[in-house]
N, C-alpha and C. Protein backbone atom coordinates (compact mmCIF):
# COMPACT_ATOMS: atom_id res chain seq x y z
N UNK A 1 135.88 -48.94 16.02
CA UNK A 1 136.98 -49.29 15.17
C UNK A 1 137.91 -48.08 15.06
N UNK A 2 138.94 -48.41 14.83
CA UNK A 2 139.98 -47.10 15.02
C UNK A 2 141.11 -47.32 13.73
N UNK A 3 140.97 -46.33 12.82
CA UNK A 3 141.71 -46.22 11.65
C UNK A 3 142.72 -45.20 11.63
N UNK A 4 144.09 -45.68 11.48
CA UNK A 4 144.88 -44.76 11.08
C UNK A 4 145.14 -44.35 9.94
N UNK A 5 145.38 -43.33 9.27
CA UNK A 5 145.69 -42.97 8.26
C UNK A 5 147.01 -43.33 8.05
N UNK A 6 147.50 -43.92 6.87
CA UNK A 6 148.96 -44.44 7.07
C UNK A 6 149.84 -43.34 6.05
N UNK A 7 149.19 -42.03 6.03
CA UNK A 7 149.81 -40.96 5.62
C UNK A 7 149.67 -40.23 6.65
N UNK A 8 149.79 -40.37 8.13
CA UNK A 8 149.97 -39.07 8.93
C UNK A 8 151.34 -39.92 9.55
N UNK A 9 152.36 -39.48 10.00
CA UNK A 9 153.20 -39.71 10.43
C UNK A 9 153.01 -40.56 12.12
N UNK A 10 153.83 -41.24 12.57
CA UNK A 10 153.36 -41.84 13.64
C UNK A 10 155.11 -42.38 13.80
N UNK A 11 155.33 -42.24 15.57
CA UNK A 11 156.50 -42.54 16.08
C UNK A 11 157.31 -43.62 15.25
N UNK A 12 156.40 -44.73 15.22
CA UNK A 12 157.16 -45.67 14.14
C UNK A 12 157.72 -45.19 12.99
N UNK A 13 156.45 -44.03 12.05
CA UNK A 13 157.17 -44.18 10.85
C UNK A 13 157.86 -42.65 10.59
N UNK A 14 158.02 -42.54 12.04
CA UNK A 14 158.70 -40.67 11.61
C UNK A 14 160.27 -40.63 11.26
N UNK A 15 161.05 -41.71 11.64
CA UNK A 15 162.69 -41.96 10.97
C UNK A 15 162.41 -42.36 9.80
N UNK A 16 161.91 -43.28 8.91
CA UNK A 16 161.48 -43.82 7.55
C UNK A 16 161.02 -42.61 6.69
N UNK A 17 159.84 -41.51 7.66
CA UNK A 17 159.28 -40.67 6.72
C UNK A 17 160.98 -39.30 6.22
N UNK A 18 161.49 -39.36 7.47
CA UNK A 18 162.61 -38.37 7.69
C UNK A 18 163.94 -38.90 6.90
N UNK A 19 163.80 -40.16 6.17
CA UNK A 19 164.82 -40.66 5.13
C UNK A 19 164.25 -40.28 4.04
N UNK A 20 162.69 -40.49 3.32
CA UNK A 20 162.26 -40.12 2.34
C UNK A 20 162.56 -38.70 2.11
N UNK A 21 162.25 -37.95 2.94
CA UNK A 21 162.66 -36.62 2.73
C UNK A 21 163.93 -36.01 2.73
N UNK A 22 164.67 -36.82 3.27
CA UNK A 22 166.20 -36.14 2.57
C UNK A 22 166.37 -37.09 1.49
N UNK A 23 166.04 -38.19 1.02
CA UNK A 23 165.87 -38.50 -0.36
C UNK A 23 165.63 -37.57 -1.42
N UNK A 24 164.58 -37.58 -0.70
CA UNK A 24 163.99 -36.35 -2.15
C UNK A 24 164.17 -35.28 -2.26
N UNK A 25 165.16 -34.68 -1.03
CA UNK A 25 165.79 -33.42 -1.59
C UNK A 25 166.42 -33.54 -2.05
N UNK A 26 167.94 -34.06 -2.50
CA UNK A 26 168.94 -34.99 -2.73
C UNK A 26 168.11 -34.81 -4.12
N UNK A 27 167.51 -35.58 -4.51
CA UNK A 27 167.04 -36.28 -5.43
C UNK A 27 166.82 -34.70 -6.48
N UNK A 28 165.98 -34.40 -5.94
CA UNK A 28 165.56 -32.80 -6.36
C UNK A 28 167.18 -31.94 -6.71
N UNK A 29 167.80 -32.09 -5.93
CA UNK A 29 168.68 -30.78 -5.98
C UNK A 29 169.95 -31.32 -7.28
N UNK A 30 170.26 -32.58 -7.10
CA UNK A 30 171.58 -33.47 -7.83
C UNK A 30 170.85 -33.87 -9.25
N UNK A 31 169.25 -33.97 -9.36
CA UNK A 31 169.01 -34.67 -10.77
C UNK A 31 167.98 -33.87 -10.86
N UNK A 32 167.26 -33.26 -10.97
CA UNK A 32 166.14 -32.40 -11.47
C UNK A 32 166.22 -31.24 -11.71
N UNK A 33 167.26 -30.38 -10.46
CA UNK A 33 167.38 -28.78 -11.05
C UNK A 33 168.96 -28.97 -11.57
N UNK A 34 169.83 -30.00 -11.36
CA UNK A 34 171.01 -29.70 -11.86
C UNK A 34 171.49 -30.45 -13.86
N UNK A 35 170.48 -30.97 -13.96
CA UNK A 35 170.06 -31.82 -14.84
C UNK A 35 169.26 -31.58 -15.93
N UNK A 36 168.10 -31.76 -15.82
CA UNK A 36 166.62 -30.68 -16.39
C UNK A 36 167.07 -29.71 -16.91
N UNK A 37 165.96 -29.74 -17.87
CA UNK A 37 164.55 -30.50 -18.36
C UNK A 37 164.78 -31.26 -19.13
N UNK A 38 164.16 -32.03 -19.36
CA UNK A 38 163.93 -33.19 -19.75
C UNK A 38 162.80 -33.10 -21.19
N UNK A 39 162.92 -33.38 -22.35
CA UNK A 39 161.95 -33.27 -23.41
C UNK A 39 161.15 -34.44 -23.58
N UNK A 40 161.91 -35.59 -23.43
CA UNK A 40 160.80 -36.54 -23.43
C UNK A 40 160.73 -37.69 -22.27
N UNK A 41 160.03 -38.22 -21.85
CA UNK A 41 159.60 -39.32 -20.82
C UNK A 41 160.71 -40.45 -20.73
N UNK A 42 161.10 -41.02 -21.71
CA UNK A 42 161.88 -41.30 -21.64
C UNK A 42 163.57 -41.13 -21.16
N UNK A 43 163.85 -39.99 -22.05
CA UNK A 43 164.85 -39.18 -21.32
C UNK A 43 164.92 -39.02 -19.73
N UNK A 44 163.98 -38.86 -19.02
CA UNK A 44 163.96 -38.66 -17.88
C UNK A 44 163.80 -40.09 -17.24
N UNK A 45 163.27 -41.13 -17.46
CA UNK A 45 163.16 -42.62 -16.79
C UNK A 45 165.07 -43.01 -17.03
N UNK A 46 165.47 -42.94 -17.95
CA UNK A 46 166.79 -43.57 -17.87
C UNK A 46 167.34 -42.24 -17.18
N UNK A 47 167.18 -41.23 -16.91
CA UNK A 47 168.61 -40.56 -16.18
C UNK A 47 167.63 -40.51 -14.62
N UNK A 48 166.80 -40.98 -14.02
CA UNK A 48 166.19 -41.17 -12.90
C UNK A 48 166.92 -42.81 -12.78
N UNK A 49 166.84 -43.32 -13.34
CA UNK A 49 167.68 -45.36 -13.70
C UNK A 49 169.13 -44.85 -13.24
N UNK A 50 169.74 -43.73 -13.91
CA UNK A 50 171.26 -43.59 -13.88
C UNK A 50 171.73 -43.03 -12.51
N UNK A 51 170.66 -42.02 -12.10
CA UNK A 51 170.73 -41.31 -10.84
C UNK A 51 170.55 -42.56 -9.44
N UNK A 52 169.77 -43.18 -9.57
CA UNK A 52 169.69 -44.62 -8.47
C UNK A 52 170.41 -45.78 -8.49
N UNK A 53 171.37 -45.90 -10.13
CA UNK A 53 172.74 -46.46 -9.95
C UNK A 53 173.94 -45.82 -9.23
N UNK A 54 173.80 -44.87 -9.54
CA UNK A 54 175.19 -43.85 -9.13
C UNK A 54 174.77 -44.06 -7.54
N UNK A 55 173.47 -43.70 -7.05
CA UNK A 55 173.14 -43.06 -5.52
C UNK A 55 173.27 -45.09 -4.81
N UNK A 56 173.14 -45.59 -5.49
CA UNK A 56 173.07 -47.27 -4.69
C UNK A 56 174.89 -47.77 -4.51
N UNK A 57 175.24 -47.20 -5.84
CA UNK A 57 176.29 -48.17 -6.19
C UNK A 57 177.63 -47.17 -6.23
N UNK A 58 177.36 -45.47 -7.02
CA UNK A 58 178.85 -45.50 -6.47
C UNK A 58 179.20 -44.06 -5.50
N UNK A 59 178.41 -43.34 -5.15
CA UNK A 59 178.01 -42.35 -4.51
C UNK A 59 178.90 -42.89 -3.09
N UNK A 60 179.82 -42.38 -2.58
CA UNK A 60 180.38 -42.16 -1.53
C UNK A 60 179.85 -41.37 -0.08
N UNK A 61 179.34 -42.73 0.68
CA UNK A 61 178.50 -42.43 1.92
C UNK A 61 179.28 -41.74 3.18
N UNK A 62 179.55 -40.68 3.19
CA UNK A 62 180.32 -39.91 4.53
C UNK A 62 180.10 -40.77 5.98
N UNK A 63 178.62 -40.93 5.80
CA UNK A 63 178.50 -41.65 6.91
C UNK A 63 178.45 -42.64 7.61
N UNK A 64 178.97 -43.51 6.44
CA UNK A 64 179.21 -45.41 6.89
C UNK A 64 180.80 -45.61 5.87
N UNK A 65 181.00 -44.38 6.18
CA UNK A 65 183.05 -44.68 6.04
C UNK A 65 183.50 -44.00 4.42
N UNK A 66 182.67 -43.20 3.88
CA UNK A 66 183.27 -43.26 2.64
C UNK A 66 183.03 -43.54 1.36
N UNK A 67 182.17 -45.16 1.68
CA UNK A 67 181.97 -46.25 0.61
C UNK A 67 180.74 -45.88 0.44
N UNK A 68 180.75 -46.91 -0.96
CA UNK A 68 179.22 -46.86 -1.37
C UNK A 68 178.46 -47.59 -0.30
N UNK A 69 177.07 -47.30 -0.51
CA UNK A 69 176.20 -48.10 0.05
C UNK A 69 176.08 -49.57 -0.09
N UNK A 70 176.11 -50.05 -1.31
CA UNK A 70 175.89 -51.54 -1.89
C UNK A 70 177.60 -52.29 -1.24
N UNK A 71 178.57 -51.41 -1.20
CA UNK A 71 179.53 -51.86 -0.34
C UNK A 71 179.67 -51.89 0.60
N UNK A 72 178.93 -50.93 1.48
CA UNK A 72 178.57 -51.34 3.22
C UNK A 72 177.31 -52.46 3.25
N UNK A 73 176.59 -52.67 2.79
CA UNK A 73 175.63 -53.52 3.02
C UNK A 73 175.98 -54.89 2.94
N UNK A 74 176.98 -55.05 2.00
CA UNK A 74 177.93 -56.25 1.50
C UNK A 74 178.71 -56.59 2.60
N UNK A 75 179.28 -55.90 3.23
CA UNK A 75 180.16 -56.32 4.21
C UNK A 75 179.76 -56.09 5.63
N UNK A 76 178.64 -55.37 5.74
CA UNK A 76 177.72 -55.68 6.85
C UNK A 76 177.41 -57.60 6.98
N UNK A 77 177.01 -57.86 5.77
CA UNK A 77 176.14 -59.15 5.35
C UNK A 77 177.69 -60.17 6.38
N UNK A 78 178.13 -59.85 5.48
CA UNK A 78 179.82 -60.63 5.32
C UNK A 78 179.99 -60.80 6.54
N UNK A 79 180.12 -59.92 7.32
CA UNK A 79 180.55 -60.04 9.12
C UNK A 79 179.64 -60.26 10.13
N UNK A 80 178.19 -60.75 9.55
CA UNK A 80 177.32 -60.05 10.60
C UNK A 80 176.92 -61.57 10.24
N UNK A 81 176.22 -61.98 11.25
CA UNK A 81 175.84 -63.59 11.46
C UNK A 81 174.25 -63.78 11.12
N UNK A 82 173.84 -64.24 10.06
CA UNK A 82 172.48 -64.43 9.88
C UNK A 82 171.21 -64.63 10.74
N UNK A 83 170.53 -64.16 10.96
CA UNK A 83 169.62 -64.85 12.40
C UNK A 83 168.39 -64.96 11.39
N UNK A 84 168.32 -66.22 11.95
CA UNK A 84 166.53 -66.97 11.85
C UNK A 84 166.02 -66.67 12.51
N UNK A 85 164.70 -66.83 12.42
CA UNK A 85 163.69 -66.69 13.62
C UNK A 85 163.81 -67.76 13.97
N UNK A 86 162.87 -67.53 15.56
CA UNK A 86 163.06 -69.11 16.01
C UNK A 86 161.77 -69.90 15.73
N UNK A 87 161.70 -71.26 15.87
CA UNK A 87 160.77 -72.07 15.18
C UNK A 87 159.79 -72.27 16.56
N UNK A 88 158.67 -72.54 15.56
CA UNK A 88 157.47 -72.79 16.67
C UNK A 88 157.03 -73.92 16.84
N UNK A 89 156.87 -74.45 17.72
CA UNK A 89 156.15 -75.97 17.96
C UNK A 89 154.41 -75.46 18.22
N UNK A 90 153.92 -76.22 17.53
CA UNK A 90 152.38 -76.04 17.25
C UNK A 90 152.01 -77.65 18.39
């Protein structure tokens, strides 16, 4: 039997792992050291809530034109033609 560990990186998931990590620098550098500290648990769940509104919705993506994200994805949707899978005869 042959087990992978689905915490060691693997061709598939080395672009996915290489988004998390500029996530979380990002994440680190714009809301934790520029931000912080934080006194109570709370305090920090709503400005982590505020930080993933701003970064979804109005954060200006250099690299898909400018726009937010939730506005490229929108108009990706908009122009781009739905595909089904195709159906199986059993």
């Amino acid at each position: 039997m042959c087990y992978e560990s689905p915490l060691l990186p693997t061709e598939a998931t080395a672009p996915a792992s290489s988004r998390r990590s500029a996530f979380n620098s990002l994440f680190k550098a714009e809301l934790v050291r520029n931000k912080g500290p934080w006194r109570f648990i709370d305090d920090l769940e709503i400005a982590v809530a505020e930080y993933i509104d701003w970064f979804n919705h109005r954060r200006l993506h250099g690299e898909i034109g400018l726009v937010p994200p939730v506005e490229f994805e929108a108009q990706h949707h908009h122009t781009t033609p739905a595909q089904h899978p195709a159906s199986r005869e059993i």
